[in-house]
C-alpha atoms as a PDB file:
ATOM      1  CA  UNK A   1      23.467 -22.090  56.580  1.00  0.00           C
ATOM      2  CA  UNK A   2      26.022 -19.348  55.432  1.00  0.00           C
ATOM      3  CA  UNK A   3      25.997 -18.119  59.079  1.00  0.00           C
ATOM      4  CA  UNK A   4      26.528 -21.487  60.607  1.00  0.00           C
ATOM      5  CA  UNK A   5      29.718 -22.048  57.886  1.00  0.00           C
ATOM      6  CA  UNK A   6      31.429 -19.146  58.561  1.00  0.00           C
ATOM      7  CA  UNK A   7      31.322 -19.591  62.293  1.00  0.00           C
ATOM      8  CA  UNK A   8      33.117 -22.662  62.065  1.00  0.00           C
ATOM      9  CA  UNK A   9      37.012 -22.758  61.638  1.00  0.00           C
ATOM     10  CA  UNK A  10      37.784 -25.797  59.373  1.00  0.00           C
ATOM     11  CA  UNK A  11      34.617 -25.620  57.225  1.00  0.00           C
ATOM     12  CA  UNK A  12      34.944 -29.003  55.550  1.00  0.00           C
ATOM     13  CA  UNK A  13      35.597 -31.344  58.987  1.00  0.00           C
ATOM     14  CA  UNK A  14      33.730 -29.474  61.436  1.00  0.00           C
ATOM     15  CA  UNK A  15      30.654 -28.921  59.186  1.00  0.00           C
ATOM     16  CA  UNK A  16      30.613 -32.956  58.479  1.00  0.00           C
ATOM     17  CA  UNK A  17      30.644 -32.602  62.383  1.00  0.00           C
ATOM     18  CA  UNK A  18      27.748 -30.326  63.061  1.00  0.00           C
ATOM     19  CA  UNK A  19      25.605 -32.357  60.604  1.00  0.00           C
ATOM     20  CA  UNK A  20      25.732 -35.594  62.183  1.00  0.00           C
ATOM     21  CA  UNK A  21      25.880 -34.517  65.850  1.00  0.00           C
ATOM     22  CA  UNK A  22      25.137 -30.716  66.720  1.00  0.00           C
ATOM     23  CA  UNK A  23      22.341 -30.231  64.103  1.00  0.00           C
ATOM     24  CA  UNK A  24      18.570 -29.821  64.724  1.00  0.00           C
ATOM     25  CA  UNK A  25      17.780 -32.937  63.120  1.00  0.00           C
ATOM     26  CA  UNK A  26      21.382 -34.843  63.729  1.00  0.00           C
ATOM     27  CA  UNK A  27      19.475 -37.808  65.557  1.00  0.00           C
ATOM     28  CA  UNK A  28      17.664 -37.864  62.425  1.00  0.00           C
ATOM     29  CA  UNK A  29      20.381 -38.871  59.906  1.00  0.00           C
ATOM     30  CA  UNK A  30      22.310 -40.848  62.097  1.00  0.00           C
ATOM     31  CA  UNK A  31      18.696 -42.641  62.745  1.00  0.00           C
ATOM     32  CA  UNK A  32      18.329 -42.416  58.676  1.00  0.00           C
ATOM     33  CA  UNK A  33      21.882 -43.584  57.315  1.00  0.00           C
ATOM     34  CA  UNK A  34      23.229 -45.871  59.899  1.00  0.00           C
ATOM     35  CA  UNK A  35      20.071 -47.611  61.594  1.00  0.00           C
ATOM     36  CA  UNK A  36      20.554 -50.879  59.742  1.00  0.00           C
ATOM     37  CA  UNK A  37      24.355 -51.246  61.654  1.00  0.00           C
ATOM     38  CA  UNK A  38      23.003 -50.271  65.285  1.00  0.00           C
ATOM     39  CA  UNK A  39      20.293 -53.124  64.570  1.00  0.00           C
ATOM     40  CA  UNK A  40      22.992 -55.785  63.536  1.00  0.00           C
ATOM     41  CA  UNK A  41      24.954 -54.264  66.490  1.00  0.00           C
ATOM     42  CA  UNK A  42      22.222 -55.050  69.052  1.00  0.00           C
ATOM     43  CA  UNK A  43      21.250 -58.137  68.026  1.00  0.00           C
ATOM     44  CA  UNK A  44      24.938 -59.526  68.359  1.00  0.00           C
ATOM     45  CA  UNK A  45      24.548 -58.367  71.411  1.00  0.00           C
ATOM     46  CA  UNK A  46      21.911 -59.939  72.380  1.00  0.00           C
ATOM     47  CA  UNK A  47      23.311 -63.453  71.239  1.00  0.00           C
ATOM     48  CA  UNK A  48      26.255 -63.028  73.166  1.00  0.00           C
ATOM     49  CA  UNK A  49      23.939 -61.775  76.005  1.00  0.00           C
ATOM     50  CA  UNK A  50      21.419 -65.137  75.797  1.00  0.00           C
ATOM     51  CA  UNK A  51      24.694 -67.615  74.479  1.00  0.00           C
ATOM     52  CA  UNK A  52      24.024 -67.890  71.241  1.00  0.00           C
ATOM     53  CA  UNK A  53      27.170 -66.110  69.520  1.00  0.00           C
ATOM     54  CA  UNK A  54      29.115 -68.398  67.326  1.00  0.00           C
ATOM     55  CA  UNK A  55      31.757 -66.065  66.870  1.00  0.00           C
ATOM     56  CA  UNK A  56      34.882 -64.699  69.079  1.00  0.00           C
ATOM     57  CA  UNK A  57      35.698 -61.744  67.381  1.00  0.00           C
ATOM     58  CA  UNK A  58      33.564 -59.223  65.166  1.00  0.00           C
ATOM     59  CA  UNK A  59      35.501 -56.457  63.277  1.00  0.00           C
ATOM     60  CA  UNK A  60      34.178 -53.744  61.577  1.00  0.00           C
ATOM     61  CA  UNK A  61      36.276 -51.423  59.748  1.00  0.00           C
ATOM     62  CA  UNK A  62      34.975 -47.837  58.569  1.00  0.00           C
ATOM     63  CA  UNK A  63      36.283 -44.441  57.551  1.00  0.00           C
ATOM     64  CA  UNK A  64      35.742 -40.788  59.335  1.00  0.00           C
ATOM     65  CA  UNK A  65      32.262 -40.744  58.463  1.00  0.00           C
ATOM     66  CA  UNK A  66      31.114 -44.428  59.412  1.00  0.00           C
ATOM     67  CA  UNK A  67      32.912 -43.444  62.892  1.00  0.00           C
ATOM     68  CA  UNK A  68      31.616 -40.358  62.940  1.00  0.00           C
ATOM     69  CA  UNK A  69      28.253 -41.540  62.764  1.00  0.00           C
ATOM     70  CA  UNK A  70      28.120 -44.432  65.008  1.00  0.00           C
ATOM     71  CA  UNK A  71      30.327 -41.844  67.956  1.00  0.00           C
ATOM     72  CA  UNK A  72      26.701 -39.708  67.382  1.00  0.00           C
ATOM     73  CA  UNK A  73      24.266 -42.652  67.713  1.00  0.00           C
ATOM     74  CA  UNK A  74      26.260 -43.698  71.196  1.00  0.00           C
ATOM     75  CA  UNK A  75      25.563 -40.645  72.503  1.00  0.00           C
ATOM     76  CA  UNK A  76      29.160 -39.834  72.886  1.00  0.00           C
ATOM     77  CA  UNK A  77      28.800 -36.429  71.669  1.00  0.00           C
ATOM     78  CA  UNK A  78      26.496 -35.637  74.427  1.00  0.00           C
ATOM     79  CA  UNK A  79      28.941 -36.268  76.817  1.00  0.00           C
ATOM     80  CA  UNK A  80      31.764 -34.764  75.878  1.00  0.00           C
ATOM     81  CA  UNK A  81      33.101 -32.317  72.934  1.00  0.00           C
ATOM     82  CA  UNK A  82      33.044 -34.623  69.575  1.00  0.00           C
ATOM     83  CA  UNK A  83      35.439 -33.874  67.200  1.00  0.00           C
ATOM     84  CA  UNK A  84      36.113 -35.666  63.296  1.00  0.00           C
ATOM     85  CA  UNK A  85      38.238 -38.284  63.883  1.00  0.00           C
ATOM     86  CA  UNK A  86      41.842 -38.327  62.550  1.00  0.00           C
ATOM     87  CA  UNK A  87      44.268 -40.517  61.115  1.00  0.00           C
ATOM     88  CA  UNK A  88      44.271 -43.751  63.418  1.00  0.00           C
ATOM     89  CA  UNK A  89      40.774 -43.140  65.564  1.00  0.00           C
ATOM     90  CA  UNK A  90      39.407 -45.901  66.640  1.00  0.00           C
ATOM     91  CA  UNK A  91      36.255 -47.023  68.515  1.00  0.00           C
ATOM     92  CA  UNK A  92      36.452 -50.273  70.477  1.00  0.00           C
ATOM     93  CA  UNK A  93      33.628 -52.175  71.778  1.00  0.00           C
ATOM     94  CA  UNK A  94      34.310 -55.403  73.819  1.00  0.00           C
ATOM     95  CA  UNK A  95      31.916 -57.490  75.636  1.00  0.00           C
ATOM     96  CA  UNK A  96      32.610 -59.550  78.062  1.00  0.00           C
ATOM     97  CA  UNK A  97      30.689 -62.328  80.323  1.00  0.00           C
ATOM     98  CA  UNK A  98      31.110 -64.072  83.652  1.00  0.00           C
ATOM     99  CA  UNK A  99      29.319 -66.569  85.297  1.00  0.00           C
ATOM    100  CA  UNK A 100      28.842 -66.620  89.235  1.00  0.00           C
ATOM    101  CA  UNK A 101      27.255 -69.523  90.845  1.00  0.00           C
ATOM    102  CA  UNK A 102      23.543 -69.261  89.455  1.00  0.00           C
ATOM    103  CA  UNK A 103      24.161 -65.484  88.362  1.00  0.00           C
ATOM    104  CA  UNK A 104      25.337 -64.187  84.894  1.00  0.00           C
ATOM    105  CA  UNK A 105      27.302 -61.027  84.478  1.00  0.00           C
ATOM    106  CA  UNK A 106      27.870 -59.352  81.066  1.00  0.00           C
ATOM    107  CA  UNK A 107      29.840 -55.817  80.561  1.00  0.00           C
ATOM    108  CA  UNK A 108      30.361 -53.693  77.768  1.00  0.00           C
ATOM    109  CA  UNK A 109      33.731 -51.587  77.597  1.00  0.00           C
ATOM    110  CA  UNK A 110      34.047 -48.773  75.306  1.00  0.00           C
ATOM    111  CA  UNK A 111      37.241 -47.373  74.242  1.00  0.00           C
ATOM    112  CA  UNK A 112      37.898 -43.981  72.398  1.00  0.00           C
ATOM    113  CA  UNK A 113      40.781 -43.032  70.497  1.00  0.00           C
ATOM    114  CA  UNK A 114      41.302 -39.732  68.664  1.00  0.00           C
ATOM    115  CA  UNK A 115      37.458 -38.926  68.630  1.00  0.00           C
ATOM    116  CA  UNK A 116      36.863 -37.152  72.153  1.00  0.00           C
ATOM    117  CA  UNK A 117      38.064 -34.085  73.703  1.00  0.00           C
ATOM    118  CA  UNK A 118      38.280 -35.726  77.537  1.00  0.00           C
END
């Protein structure tokens, strides 16, 4: 752990960072501490999906580690270089449906600000 501390050039930021992404285990504790809000997340998903949403307009509001940990659970660390978000991050999620003669379309947009390294 001393090894793994040293290495790393703002201790208190980027070792938040390693633990919930780059860790052995990371899956783990994102799995562990934040399970409960990708559950509510899918399942108002999956109202808006079958038509069942009452609402427009969800907002959650969280702090560097809530957006920390839900940027690790989307994978988005696997992607691309993760880094602790800053004053003013945000992480956008809007879904959006169409219907097309018999057909239904539904699309999910993600948009990152001041978490990746693109």
């Amino acid at each position: 752990m001393v090894s793994v501390l040293s290495s790393l050039s703002s201790p208190t930021y980027e070792w938040l960072s390693y633990i919930w992404n780059a860790a052995d285990k990371a899956t783990d504790y994102v799995k562990l501490t934040f399970g409960v809000f990708f559950s509510e997340l899918a399942q108002n998903f999956k109202a808006f999906l079958s038509g069942s949403e009452s609402y427009k307009l969800r907002f959650y509001v969280g702090h560097d580690g809530t957006m920390i940990r839900l940027a690790a659970g989307l994978g988005i660390g696997k992607t691309s270089t993760l880094r602790w978000p800053g004053l003013g991050s945000e992480i956008v999620m809007e879904v959006s449906g169409w219907t097309m003669g018999s057909s239904s379309i539904a699309a999910l947009s993600l948009y990152l600000l001041g978490l990746a390294n693109t």
